[in-house]
PDB file of N, CA and C in Angstrom:
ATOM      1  N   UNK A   1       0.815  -1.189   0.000  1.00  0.00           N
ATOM      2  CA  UNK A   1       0.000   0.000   0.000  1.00  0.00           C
ATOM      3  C   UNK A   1       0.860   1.255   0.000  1.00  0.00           C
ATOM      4  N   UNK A   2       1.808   1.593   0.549  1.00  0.00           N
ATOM      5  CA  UNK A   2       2.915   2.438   0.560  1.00  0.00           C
ATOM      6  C   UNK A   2       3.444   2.930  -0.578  1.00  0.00           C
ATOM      7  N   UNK A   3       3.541   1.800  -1.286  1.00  0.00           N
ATOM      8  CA  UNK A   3       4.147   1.814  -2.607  1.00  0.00           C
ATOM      9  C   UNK A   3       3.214   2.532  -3.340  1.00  0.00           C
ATOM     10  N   UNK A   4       1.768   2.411  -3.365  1.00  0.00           N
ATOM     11  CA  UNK A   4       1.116   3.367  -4.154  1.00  0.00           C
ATOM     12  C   UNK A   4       0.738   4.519  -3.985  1.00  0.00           C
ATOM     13  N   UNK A   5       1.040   5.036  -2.482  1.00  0.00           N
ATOM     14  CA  UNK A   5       1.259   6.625  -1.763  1.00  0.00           C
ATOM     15  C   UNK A   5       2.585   7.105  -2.567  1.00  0.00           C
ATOM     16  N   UNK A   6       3.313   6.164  -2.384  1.00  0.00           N
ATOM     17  CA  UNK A   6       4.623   7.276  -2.777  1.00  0.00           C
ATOM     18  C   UNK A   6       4.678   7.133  -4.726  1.00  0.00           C
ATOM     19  N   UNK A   7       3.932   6.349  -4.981  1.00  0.00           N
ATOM     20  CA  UNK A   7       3.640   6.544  -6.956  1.00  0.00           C
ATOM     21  C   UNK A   7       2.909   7.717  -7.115  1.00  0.00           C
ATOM     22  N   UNK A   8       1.873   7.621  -6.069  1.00  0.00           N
ATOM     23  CA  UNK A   8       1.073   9.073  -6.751  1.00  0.00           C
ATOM     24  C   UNK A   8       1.561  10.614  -5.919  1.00  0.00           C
ATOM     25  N   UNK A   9       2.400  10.172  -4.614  1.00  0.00           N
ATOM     26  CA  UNK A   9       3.224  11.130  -4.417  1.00  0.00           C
ATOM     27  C   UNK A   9       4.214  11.749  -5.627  1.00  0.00           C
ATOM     28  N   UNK A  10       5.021  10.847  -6.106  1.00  0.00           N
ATOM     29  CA  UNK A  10       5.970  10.820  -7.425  1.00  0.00           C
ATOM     30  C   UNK A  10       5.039  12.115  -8.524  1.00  0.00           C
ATOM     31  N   UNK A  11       3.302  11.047  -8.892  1.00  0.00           N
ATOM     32  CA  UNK A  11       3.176  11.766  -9.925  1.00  0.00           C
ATOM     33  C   UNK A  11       2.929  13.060  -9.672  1.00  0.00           C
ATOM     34  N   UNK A  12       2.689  13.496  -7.989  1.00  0.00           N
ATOM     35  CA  UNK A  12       2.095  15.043  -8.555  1.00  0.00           C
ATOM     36  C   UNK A  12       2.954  15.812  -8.258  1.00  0.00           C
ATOM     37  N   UNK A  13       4.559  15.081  -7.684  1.00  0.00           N
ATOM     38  CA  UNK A  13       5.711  16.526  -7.973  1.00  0.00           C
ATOM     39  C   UNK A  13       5.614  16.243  -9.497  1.00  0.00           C
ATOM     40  N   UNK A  14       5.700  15.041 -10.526  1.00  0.00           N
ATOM     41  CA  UNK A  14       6.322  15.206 -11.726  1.00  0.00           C
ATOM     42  C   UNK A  14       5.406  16.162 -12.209  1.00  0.00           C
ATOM     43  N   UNK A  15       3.978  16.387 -12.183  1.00  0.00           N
ATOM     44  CA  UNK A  15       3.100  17.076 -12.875  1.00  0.00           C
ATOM     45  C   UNK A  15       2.931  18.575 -12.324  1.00  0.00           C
ATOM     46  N   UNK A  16       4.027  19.083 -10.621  1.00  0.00           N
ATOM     47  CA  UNK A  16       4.066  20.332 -10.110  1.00  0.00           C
ATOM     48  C   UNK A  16       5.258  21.004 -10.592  1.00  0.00           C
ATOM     49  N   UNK A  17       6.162  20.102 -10.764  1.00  0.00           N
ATOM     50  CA  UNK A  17       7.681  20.282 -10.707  1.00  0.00           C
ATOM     51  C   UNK A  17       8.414  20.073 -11.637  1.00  0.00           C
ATOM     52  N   UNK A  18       8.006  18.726 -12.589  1.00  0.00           N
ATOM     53  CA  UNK A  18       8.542  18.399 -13.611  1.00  0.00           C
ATOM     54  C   UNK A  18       9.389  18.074 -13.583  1.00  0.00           C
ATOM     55  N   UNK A  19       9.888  17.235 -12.249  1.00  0.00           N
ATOM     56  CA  UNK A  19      10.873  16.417 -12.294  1.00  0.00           C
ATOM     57  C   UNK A  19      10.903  16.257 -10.219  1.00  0.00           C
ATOM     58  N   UNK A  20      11.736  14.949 -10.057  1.00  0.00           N
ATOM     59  CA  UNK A  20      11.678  15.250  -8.353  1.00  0.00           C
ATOM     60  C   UNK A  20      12.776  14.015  -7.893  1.00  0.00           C
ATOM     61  N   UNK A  21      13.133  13.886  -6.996  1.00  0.00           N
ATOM     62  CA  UNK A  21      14.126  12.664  -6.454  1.00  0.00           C
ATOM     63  C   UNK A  21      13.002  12.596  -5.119  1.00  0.00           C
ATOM     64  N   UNK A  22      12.640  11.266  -4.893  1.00  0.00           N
ATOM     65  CA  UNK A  22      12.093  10.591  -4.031  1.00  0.00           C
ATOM     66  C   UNK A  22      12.096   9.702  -3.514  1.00  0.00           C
ATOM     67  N   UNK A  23      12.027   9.618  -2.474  1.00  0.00           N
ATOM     68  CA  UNK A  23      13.022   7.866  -1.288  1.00  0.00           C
ATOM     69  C   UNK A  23      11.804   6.950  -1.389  1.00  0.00           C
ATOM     70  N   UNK A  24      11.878   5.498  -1.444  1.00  0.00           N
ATOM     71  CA  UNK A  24      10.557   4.753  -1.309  1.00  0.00           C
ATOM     72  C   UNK A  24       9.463   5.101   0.011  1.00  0.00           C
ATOM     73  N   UNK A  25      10.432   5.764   0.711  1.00  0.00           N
ATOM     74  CA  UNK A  25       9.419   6.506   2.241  1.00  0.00           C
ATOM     75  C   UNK A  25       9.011   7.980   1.793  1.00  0.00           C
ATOM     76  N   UNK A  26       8.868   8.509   0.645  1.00  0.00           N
ATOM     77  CA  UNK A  26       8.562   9.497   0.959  1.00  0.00           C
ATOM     78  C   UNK A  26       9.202  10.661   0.823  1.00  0.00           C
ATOM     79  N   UNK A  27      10.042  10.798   0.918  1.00  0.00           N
ATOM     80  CA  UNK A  27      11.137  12.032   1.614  1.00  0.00           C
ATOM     81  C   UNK A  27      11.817  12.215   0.362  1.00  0.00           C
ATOM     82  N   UNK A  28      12.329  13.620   0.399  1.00  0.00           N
ATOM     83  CA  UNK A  28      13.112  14.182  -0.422  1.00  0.00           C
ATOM     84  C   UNK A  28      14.638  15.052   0.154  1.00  0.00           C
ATOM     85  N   UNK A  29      15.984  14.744  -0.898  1.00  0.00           N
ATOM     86  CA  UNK A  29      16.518  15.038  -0.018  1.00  0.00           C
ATOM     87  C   UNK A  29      16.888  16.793  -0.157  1.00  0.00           C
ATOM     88  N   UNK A  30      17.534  17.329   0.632  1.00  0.00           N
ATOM     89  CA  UNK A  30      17.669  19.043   0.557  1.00  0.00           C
ATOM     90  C   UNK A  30      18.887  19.435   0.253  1.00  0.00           C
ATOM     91  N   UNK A  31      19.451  18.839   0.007  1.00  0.00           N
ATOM     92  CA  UNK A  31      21.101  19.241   0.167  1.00  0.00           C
ATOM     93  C   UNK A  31      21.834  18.376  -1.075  1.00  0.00           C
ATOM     94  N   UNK A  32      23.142  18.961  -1.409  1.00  0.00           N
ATOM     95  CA  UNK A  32      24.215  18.108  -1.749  1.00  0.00           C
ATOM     96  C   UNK A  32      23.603  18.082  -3.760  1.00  0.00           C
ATOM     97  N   UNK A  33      23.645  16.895  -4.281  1.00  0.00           N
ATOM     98  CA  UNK A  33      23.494  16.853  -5.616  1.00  0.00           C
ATOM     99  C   UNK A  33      22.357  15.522  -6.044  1.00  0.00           C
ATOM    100  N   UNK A  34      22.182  15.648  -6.969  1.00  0.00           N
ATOM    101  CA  UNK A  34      21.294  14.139  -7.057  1.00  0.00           C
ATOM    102  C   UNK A  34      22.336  13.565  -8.616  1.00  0.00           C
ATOM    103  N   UNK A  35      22.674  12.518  -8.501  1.00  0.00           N
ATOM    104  CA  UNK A  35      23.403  11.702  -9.797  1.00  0.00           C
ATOM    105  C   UNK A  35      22.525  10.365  -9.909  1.00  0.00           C
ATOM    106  N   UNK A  36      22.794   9.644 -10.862  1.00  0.00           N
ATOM    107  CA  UNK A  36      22.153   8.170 -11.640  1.00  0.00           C
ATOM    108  C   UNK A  36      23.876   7.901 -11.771  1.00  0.00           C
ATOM    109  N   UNK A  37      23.976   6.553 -11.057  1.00  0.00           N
ATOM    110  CA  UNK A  37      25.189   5.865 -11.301  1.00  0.00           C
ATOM    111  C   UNK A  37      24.310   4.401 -11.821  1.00  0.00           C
ATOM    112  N   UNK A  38      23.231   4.313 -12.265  1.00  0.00           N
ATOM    113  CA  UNK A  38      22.580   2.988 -12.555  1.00  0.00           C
ATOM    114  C   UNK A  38      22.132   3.170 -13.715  1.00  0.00           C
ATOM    115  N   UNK A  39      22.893   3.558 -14.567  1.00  0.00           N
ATOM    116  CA  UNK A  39      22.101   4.208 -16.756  1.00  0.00           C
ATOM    117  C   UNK A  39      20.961   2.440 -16.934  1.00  0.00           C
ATOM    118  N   UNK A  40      21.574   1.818 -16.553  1.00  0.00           N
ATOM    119  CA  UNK A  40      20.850   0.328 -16.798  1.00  0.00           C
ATOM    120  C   UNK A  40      19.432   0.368 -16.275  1.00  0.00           C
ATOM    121  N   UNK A  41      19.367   1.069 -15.525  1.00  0.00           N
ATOM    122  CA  UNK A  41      17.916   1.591 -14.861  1.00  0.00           C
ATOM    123  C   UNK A  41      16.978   2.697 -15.538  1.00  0.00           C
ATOM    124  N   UNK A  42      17.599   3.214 -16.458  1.00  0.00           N
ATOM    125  CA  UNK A  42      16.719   4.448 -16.663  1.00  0.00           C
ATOM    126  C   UNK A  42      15.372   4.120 -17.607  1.00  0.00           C
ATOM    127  N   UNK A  43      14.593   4.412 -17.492  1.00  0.00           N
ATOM    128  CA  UNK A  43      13.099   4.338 -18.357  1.00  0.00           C
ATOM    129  C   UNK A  43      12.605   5.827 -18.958  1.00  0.00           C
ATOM    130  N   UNK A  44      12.862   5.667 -20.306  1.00  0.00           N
ATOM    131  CA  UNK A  44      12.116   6.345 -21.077  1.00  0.00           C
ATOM    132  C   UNK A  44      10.775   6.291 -21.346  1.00  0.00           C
ATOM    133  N   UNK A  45       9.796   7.368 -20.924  1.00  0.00           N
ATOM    134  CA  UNK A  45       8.381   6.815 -21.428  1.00  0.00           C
ATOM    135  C   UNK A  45       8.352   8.313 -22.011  1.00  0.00           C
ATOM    136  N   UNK A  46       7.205   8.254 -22.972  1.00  0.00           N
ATOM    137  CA  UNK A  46       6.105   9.560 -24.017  1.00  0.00           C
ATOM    138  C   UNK A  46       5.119  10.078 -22.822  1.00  0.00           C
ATOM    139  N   UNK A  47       4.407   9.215 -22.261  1.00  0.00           N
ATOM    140  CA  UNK A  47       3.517   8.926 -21.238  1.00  0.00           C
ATOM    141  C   UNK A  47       3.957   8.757 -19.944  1.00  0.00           C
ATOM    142  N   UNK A  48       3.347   9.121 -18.289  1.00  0.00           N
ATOM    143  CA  UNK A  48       3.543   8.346 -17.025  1.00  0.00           C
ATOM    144  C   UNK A  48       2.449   8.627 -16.913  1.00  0.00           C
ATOM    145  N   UNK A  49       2.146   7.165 -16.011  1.00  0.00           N
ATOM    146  CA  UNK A  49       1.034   7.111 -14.656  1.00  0.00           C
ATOM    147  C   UNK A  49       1.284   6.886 -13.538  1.00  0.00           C
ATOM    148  N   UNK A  50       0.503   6.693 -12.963  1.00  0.00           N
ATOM    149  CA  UNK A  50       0.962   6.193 -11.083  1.00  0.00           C
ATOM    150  C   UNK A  50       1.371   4.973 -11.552  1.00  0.00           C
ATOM    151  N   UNK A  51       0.195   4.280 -12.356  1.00  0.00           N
ATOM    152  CA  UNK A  51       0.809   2.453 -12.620  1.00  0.00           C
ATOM    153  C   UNK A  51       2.258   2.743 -13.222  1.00  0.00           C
ATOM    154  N   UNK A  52       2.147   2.983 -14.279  1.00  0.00           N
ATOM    155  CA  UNK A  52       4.234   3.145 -14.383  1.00  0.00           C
ATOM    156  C   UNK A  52       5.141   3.495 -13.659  1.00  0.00           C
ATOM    157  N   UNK A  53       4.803   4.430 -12.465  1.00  0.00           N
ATOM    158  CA  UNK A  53       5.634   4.584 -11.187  1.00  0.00           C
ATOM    159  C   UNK A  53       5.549   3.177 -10.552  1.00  0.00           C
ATOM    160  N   UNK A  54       4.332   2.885  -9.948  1.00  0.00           N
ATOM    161  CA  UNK A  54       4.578   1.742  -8.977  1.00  0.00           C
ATOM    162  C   UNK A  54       4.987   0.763 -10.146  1.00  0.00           C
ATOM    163  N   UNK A  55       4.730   0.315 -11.130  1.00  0.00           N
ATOM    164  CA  UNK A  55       5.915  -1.273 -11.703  1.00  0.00           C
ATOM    165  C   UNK A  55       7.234  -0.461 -11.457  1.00  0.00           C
ATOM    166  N   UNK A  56       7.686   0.553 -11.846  1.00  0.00           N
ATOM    167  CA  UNK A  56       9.035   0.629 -11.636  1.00  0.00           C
ATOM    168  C   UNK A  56       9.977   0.683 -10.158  1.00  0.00           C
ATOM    169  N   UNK A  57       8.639   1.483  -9.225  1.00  0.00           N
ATOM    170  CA  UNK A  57       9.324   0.921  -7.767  1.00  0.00           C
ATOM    171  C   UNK A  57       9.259  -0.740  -7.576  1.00  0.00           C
ATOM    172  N   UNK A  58       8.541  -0.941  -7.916  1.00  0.00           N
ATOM    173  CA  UNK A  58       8.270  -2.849  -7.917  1.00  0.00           C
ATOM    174  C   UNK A  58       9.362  -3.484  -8.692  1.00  0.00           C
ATOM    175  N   UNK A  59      10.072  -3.059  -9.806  1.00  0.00           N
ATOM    176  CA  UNK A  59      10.708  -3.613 -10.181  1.00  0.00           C
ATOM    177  C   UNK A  59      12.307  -3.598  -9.878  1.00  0.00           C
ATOM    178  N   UNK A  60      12.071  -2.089  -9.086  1.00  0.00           N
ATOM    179  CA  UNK A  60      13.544  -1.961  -8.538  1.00  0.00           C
ATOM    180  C   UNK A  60      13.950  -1.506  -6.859  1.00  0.00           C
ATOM    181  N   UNK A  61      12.945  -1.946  -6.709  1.00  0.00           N
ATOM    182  CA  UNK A  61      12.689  -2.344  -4.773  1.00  0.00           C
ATOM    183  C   UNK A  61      13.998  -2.340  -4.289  1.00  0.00           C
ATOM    184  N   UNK A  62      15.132  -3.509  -4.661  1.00  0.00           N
ATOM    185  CA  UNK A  62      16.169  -3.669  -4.227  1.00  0.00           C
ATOM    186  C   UNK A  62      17.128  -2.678  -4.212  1.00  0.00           C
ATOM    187  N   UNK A  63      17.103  -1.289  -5.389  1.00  0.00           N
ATOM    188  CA  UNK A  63      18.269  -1.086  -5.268  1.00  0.00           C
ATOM    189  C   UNK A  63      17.504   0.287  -4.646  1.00  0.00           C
ATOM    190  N   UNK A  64      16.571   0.496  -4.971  1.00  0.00           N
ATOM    191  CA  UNK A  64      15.969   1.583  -4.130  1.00  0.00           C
ATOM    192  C   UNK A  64      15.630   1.323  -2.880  1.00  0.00           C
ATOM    193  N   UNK A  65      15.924   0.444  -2.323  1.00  0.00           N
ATOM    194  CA  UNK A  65      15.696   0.323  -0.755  1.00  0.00           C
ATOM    195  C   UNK A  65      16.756   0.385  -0.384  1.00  0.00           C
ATOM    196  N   UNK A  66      18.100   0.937  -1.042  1.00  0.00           N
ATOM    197  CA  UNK A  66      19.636   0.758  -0.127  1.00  0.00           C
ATOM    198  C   UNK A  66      19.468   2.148   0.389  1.00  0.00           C
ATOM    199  N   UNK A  67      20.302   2.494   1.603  1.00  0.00           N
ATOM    200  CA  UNK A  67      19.986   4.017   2.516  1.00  0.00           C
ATOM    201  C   UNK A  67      20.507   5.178   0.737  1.00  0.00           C
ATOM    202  N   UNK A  68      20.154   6.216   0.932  1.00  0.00           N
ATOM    203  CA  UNK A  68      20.606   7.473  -0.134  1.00  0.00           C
ATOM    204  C   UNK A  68      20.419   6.843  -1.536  1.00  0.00           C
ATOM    205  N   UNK A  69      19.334   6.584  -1.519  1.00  0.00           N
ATOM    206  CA  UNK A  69      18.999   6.175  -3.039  1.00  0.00           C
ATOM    207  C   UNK A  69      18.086   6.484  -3.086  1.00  0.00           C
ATOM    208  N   UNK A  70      17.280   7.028  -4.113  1.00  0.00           N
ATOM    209  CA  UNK A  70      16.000   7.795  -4.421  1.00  0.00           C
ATOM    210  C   UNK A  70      15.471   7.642  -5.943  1.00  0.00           C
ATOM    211  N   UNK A  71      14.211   7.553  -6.304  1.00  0.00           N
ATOM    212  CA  UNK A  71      13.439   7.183  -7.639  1.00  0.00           C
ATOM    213  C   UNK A  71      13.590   8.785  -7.851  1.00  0.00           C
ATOM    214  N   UNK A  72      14.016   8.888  -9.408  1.00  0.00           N
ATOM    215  CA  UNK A  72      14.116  10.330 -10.033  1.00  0.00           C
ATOM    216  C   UNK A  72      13.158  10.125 -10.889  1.00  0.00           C
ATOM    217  N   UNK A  73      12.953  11.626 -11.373  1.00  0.00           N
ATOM    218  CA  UNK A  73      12.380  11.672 -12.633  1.00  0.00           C
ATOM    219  C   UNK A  73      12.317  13.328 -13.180  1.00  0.00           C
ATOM    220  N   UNK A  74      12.559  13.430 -14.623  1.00  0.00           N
ATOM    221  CA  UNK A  74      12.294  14.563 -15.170  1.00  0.00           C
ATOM    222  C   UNK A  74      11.803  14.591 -16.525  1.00  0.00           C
ATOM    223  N   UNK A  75      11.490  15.814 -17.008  1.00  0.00           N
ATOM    224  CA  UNK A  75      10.722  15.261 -18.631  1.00  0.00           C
ATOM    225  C   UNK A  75      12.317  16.319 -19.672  1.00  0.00           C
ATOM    226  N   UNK A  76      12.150  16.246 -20.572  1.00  0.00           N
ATOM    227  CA  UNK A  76      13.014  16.704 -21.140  1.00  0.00           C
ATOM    228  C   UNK A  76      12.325  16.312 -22.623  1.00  0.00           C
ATOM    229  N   UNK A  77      12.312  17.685 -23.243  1.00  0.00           N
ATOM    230  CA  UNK A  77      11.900  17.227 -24.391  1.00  0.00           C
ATOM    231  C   UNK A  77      10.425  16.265 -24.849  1.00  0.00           C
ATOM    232  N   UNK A  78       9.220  16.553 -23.976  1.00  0.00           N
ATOM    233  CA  UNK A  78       8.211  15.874 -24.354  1.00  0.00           C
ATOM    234  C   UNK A  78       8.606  14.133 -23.826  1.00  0.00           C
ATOM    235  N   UNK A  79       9.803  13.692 -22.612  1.00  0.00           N
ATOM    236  CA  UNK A  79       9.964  12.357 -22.453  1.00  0.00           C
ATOM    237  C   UNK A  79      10.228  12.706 -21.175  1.00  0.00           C
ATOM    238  N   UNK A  80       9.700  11.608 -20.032  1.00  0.00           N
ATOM    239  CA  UNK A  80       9.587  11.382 -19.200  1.00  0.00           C
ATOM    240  C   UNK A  80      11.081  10.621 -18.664  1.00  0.00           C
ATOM    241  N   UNK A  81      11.522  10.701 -18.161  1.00  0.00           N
ATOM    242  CA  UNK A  81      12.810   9.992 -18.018  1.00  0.00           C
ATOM    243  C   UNK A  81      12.477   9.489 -16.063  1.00  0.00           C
ATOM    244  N   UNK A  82      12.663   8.049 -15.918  1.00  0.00           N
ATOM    245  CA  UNK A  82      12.752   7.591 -14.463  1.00  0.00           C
ATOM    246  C   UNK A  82      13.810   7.058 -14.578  1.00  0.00           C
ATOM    247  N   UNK A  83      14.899   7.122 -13.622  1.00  0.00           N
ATOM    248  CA  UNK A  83      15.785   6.263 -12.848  1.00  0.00           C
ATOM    249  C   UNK A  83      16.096   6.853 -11.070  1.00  0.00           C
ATOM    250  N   UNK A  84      16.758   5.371 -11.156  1.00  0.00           N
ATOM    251  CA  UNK A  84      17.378   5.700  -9.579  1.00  0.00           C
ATOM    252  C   UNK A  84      19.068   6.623  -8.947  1.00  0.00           C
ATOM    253  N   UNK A  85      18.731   7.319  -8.281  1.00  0.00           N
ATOM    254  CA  UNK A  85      19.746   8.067  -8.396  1.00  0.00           C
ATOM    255  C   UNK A  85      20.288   8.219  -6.954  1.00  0.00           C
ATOM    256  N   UNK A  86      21.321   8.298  -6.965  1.00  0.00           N
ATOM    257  CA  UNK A  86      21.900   8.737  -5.256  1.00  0.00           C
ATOM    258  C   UNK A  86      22.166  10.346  -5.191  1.00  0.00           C
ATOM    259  N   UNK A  87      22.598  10.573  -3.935  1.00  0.00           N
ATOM    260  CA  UNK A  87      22.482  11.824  -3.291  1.00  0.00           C
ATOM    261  C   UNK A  87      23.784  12.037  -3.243  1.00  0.00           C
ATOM    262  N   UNK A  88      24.666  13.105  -3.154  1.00  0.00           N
ATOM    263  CA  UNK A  88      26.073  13.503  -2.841  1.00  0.00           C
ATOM    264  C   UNK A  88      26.320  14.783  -2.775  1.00  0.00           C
ATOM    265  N   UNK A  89      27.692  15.059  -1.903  1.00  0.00           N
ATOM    266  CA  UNK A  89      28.269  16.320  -2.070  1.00  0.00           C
ATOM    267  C   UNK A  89      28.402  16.799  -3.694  1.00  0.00           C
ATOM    268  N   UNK A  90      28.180  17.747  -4.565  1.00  0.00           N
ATOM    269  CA  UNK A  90      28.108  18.327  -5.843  1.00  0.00           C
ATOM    270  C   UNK A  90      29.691  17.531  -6.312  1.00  0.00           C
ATOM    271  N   UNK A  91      30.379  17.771  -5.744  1.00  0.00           N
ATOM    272  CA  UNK A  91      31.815  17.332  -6.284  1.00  0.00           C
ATOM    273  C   UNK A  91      32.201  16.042  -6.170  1.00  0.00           C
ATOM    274  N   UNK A  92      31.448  15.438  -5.367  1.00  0.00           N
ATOM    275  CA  UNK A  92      31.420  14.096  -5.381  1.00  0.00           C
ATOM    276  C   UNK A  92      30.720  13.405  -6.427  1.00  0.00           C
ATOM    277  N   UNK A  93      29.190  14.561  -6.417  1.00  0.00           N
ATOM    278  CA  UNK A  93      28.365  13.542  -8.075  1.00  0.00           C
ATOM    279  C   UNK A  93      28.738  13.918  -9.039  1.00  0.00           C
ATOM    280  N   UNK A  94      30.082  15.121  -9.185  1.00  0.00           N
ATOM    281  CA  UNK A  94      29.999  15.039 -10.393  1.00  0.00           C
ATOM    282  C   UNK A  94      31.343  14.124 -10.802  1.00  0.00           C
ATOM    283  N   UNK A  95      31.886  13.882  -9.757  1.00  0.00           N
ATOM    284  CA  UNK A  95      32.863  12.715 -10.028  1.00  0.00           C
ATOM    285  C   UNK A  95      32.372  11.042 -10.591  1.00  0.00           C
ATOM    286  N   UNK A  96      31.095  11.303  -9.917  1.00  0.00           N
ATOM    287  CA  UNK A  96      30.286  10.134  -9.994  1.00  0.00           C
ATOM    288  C   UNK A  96      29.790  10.004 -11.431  1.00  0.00           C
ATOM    289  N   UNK A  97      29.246  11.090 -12.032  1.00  0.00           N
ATOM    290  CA  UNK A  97      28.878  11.449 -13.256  1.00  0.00           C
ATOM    291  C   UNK A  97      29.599  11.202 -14.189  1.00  0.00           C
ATOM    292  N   UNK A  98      30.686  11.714 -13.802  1.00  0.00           N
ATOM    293  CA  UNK A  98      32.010  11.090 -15.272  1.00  0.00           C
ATOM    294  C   UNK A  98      32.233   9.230 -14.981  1.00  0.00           C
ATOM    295  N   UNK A  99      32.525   9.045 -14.004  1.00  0.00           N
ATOM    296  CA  UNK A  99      32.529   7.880 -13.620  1.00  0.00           C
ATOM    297  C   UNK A  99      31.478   6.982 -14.604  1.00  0.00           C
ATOM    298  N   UNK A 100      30.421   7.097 -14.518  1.00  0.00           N
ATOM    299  CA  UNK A 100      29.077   6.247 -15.442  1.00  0.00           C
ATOM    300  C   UNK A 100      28.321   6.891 -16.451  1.00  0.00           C
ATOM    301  N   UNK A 101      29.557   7.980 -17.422  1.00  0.00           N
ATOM    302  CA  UNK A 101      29.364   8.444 -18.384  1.00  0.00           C
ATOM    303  C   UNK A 101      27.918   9.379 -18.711  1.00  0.00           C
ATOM    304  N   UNK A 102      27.457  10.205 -16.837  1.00  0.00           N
ATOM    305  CA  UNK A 102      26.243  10.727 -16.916  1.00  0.00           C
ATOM    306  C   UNK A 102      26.677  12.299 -17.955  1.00  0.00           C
ATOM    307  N   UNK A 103      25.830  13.004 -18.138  1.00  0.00           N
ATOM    308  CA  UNK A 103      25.868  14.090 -18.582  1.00  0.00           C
ATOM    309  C   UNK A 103      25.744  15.516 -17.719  1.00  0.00           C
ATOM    310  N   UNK A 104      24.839  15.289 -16.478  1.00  0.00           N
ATOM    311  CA  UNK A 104      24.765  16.361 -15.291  1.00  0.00           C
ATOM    312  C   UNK A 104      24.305  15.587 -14.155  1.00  0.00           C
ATOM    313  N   UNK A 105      24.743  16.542 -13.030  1.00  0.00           N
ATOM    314  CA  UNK A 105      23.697  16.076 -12.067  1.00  0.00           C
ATOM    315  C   UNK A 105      23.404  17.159 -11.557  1.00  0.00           C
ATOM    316  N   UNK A 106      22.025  16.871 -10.652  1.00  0.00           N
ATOM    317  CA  UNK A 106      21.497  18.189 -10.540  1.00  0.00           C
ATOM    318  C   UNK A 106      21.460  18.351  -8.868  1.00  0.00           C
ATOM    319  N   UNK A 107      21.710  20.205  -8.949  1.00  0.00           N
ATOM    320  CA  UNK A 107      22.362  20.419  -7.877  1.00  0.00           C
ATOM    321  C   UNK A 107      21.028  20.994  -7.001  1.00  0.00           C
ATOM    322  N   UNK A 108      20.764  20.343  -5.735  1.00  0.00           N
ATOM    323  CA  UNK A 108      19.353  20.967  -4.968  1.00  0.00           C
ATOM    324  C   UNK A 108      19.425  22.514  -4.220  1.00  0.00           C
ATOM    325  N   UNK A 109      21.168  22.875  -4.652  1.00  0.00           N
ATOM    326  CA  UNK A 109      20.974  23.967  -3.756  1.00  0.00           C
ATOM    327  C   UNK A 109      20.519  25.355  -4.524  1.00  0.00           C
ATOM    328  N   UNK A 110      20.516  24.717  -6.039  1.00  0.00           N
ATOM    329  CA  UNK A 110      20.416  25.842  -7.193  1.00  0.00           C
ATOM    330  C   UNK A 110      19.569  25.458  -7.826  1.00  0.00           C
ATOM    331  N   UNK A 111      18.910  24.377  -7.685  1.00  0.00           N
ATOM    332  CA  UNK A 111      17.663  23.501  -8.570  1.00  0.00           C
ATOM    333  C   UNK A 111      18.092  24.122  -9.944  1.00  0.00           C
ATOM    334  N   UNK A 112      19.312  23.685 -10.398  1.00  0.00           N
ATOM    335  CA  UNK A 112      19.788  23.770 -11.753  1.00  0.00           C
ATOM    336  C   UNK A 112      20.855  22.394 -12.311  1.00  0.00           C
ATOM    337  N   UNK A 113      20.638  21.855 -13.117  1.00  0.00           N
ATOM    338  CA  UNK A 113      21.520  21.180 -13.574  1.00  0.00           C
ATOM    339  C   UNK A 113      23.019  21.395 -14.024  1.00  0.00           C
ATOM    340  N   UNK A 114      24.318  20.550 -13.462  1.00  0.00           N
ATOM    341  CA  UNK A 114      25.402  21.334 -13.386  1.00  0.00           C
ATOM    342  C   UNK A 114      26.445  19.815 -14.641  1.00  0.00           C
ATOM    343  N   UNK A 115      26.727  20.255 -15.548  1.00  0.00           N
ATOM    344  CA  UNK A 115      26.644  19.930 -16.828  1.00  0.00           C
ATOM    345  C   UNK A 115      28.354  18.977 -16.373  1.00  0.00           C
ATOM    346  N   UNK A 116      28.731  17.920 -16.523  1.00  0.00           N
ATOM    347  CA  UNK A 116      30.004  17.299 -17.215  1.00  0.00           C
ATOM    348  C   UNK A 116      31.047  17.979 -17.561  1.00  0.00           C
ATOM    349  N   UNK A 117      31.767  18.312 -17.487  1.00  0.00           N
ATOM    350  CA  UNK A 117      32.814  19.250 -18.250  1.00  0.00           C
ATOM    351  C   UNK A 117      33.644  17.788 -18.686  1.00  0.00           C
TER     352      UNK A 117
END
């Protein structure tokens, strides 16, 4: 039942915010950076629903239940993009970022995306 509080939690930052990092409890974090070190995880959809949130917490329970891991999501371009992403000091994700060939990660203290160099 949880699982479908925090799907339709998910959908109405994606549909306030247009994008959000969210813990399977709920919570969001305030600080530091958000990165995807898991590209193998990411889901492209045209479309989301709550049902496409909850299969994807359902399908990735495990790695989203480790502590500082959080279900992302943003749209870009008319596409919905979900993966799982961890939390870090900015200089840490963006070390992390080159590390698993990300492109940005985004920084919560500027709610701006801070690009790869």
């Amino acid at each position: 039942m949880k699982q479908q509080t925090v799907s339709q939690q998910a959908l109405d930052l994606l549909s306030q915010d247009g994008g959000f990092s969210l813990s399977i409890t709920g919570t969001t974090p305030t600080s530091g950076a958000m990165v995807s070190i898991y590209p193998q995880y990411e889901r492209k959809l045209t479309t989301v629903s709550e049902s496409d949130i909850a299969q994807y917490l359902f399908d990735h329970i495990d790695v989203l239940s480790q502590p500082g891991h959080y279900l992302g999501a943003w749209v870009d371009n008319s596409t919905v993009y979900l993966d799982v992403s961890i939390n870090a000091p900015l200089e840490r994700a963006l070390d992390l970022a080159r590390q698993h060939n990300q492109l940005a990660v985004f920084d919560l203290a500027t709610f701006d995306s801070v690009y790869v160099q």
